[in-house]
C-alpha atoms as a PDB file:
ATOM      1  CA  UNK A   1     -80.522  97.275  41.266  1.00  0.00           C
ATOM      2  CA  UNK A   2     -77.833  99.975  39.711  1.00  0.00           C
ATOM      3  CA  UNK A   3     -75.206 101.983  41.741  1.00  0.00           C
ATOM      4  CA  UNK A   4     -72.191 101.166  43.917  1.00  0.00           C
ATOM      5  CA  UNK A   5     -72.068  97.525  45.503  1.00  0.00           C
ATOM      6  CA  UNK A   6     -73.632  97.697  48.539  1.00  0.00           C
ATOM      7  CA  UNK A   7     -71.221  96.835  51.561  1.00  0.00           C
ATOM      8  CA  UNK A   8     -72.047  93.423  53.431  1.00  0.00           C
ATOM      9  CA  UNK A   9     -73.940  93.548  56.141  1.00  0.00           C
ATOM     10  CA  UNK A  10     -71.516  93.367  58.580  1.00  0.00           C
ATOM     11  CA  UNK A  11     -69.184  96.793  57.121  1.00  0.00           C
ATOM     12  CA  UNK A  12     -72.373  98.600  57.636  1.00  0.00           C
ATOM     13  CA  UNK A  13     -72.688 101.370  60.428  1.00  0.00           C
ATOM     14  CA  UNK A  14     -75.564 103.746  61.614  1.00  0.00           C
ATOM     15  CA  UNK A  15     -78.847 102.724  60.874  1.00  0.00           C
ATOM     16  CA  UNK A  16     -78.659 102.672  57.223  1.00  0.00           C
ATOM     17  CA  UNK A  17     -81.656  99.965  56.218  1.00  0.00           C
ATOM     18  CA  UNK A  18     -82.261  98.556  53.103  1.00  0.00           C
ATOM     19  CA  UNK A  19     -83.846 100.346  50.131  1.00  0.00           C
ATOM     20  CA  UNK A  20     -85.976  98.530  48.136  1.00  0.00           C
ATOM     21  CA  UNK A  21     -89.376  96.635  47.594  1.00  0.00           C
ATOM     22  CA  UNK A  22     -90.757  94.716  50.465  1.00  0.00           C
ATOM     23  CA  UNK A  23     -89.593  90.668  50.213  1.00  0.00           C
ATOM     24  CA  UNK A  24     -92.433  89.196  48.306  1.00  0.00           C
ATOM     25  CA  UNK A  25     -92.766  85.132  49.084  1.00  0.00           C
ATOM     26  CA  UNK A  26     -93.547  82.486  46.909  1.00  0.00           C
ATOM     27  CA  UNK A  27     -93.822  78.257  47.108  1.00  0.00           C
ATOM     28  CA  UNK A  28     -91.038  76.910  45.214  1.00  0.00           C
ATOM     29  CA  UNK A  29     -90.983  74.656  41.957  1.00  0.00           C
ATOM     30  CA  UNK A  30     -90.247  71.290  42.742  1.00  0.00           C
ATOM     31  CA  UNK A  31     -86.625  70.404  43.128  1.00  0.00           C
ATOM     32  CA  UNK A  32     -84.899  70.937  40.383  1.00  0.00           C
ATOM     33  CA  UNK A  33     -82.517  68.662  37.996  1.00  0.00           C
ATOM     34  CA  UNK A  34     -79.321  69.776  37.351  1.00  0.00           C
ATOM     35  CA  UNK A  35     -78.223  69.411  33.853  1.00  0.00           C
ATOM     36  CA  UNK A  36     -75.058  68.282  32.959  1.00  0.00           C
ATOM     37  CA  UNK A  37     -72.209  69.895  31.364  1.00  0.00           C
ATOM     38  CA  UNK A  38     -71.551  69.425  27.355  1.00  0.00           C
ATOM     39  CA  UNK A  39     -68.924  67.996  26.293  1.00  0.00           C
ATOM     40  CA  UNK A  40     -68.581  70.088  23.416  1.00  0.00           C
ATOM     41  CA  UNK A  41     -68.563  73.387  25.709  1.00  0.00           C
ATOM     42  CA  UNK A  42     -65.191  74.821  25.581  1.00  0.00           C
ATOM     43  CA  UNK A  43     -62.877  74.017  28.822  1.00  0.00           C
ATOM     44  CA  UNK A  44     -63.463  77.751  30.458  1.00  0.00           C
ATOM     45  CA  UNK A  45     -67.541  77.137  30.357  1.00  0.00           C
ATOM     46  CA  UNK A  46     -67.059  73.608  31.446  1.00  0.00           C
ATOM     47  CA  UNK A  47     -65.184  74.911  34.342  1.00  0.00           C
ATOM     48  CA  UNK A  48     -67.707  77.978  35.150  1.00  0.00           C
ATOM     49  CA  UNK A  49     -71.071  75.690  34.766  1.00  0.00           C
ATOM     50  CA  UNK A  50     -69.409  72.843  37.550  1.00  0.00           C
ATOM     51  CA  UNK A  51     -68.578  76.238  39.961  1.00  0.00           C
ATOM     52  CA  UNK A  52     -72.316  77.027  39.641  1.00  0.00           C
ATOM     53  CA  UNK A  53     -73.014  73.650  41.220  1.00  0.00           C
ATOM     54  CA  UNK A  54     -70.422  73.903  43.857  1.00  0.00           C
ATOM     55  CA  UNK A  55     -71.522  77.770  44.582  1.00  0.00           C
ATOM     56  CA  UNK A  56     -73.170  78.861  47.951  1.00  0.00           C
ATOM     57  CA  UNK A  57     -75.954  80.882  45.703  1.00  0.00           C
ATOM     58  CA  UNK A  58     -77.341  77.355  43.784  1.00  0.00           C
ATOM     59  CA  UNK A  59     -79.154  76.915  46.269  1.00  0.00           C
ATOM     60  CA  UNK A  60     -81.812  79.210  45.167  1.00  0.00           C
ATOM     61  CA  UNK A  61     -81.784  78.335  41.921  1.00  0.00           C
ATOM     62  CA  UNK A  62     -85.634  76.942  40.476  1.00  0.00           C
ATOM     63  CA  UNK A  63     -85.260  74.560  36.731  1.00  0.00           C
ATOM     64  CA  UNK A  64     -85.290  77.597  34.845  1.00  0.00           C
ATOM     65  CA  UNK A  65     -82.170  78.977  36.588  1.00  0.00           C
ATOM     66  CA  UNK A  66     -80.013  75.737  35.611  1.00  0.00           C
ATOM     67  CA  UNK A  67     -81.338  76.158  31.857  1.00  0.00           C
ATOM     68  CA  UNK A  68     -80.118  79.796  32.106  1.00  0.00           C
ATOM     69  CA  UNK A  69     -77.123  78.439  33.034  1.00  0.00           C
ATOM     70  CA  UNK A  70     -76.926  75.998  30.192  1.00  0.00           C
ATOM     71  CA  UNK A  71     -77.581  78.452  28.012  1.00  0.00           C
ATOM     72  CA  UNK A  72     -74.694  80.976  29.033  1.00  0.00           C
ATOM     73  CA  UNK A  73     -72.400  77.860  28.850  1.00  0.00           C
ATOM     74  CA  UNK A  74     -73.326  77.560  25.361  1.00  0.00           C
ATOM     75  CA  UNK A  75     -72.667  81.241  24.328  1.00  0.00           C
ATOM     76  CA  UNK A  76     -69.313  81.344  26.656  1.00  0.00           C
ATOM     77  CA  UNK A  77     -68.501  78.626  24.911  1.00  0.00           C
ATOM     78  CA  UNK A  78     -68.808  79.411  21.656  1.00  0.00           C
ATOM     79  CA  UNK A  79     -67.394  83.111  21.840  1.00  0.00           C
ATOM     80  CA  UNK A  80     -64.342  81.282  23.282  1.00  0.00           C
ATOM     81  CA  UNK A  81     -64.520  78.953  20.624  1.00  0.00           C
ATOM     82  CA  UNK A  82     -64.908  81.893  17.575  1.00  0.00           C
ATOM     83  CA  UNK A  83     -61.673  82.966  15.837  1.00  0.00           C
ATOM     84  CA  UNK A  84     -62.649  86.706  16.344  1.00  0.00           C
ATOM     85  CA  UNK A  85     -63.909  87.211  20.129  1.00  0.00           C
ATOM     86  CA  UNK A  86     -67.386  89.579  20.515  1.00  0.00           C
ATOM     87  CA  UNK A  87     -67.176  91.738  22.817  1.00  0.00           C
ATOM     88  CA  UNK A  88     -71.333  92.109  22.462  1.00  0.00           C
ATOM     89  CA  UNK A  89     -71.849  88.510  23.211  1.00  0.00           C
ATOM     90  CA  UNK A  90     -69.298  88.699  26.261  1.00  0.00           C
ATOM     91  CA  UNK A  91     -71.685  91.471  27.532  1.00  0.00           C
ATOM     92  CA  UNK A  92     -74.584  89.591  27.220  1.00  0.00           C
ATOM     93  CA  UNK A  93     -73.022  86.555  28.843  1.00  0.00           C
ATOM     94  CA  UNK A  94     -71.247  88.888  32.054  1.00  0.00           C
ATOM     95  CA  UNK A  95     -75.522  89.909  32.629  1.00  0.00           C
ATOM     96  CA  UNK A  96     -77.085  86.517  32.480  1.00  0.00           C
ATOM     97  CA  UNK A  97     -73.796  85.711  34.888  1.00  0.00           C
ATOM     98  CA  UNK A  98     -74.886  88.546  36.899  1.00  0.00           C
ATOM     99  CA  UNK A  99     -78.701  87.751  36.429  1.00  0.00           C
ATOM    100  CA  UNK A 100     -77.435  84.042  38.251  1.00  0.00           C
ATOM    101  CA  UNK A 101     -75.637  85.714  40.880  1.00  0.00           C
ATOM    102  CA  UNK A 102     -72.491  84.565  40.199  1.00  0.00           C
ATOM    103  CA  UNK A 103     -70.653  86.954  41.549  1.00  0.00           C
ATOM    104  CA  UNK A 104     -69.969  88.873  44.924  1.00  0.00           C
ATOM    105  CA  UNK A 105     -71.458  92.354  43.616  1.00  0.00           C
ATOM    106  CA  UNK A 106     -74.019  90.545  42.130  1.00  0.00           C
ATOM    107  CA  UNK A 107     -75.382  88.747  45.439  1.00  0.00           C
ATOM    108  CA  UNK A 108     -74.827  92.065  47.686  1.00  0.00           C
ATOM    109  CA  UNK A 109     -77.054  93.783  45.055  1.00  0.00           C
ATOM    110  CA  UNK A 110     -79.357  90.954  45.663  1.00  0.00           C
ATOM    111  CA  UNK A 111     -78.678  91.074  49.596  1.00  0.00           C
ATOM    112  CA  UNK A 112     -77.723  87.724  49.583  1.00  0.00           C
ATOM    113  CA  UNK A 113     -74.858  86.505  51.392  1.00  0.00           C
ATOM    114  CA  UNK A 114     -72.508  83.634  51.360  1.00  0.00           C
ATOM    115  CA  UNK A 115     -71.167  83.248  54.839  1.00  0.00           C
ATOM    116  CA  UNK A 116     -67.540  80.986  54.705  1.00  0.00           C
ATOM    117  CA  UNK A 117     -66.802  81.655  58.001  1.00  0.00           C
ATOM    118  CA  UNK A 118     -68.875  78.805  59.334  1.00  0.00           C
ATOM    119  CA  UNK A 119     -66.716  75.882  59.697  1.00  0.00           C
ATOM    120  CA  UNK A 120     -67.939  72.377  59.661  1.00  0.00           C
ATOM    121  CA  UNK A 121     -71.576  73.682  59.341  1.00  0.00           C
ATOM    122  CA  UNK A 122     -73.927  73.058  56.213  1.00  0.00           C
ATOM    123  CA  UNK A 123     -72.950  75.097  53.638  1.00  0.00           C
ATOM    124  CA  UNK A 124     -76.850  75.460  52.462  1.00  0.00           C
ATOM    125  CA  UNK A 125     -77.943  75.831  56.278  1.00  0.00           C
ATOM    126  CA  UNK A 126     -75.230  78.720  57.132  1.00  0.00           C
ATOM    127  CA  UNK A 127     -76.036  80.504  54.036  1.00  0.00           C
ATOM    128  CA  UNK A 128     -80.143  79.989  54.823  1.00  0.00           C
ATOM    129  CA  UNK A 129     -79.250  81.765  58.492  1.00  0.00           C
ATOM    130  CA  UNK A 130     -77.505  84.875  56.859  1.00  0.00           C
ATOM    131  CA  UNK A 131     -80.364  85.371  55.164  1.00  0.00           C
ATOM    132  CA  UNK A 132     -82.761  84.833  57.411  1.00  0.00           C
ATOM    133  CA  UNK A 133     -80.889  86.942  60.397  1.00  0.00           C
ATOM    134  CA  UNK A 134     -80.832  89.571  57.257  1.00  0.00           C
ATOM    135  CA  UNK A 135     -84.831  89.923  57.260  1.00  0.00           C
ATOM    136  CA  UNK A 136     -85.071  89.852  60.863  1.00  0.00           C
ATOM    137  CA  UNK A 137     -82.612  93.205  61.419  1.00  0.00           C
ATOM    138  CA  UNK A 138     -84.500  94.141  58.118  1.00  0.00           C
ATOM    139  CA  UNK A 139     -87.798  93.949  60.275  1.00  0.00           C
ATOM    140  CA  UNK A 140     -86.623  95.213  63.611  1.00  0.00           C
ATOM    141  CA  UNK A 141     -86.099  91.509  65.162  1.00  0.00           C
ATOM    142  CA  UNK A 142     -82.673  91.430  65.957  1.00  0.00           C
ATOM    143  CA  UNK A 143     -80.446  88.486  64.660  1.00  0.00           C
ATOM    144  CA  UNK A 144     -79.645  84.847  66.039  1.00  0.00           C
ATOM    145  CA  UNK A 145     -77.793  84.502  69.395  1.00  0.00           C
END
């Protein structure tokens, strides 16, 4: 999705819904493995791949997501590594980091919401009842009381 950030979905007013294509469902892959972190990745990429596993959004990531992952690692890596920085490869590597969610723009685009506010609470659970309470206003249900 392109344009302005949408605002969360508690800054919105009125009874602006949603644009988009209806929520199509599929079954899951089985649980995935999370790979581990080279050694040989520079510090920065070291540091961004372990926030990925410690991120609300991880969640929802299926095999192939952690492989993306791996592979962005990799390229960070080795454009920090380089002598001469590219700023191509740094564009590439901000969209797959965009593609993962990684970042607040990123997940509103997605409308998916990392709620902090919940205190002692399940990280995975609170951010599982956002969403859900987000497709039941989408669908004229109301939220959780």
């Amino acid at each position: 999705m392109r344009g302005p950030v949408p605002k969360r979905s508690d800054q919105r007013r009125g009874h602006h819904k949603p644009e988009g294509p209806a929520l199509v469902k599929a079954e899951a892959g089985k649980a995935p493995t999370i790979p581990r972190a080279s050694g040989d990745w520079h510090p920065i990429a070291k540091r961004w791949f372990q926030s990925l596993k410690d991120s609300g959004q991880a969640q929802f990531y299926e095999q192939s997501d952690w492989l993306t992952a791996v592979y962005v690692a990799e390229a960070m890596s080795r454009n920090l590594g380089q002598g001469k920085f590219s700023a191509q490869l740094f564009q590439s590597v901000m969209s797959a980091m965009t593609d993962l969610l990684t970042t607040e723009g990123a997940r509103r685009r997605a409308r998916v919401e990392l709620d902090r506010d919940s205190a002692g609470e399940d990280p995975a659970e609170a951010a599982r009842v956002t969403l859900m309470d987000a497709y039941r206003k989408a669908a004229g249900g109301g939220g959780t009381t």
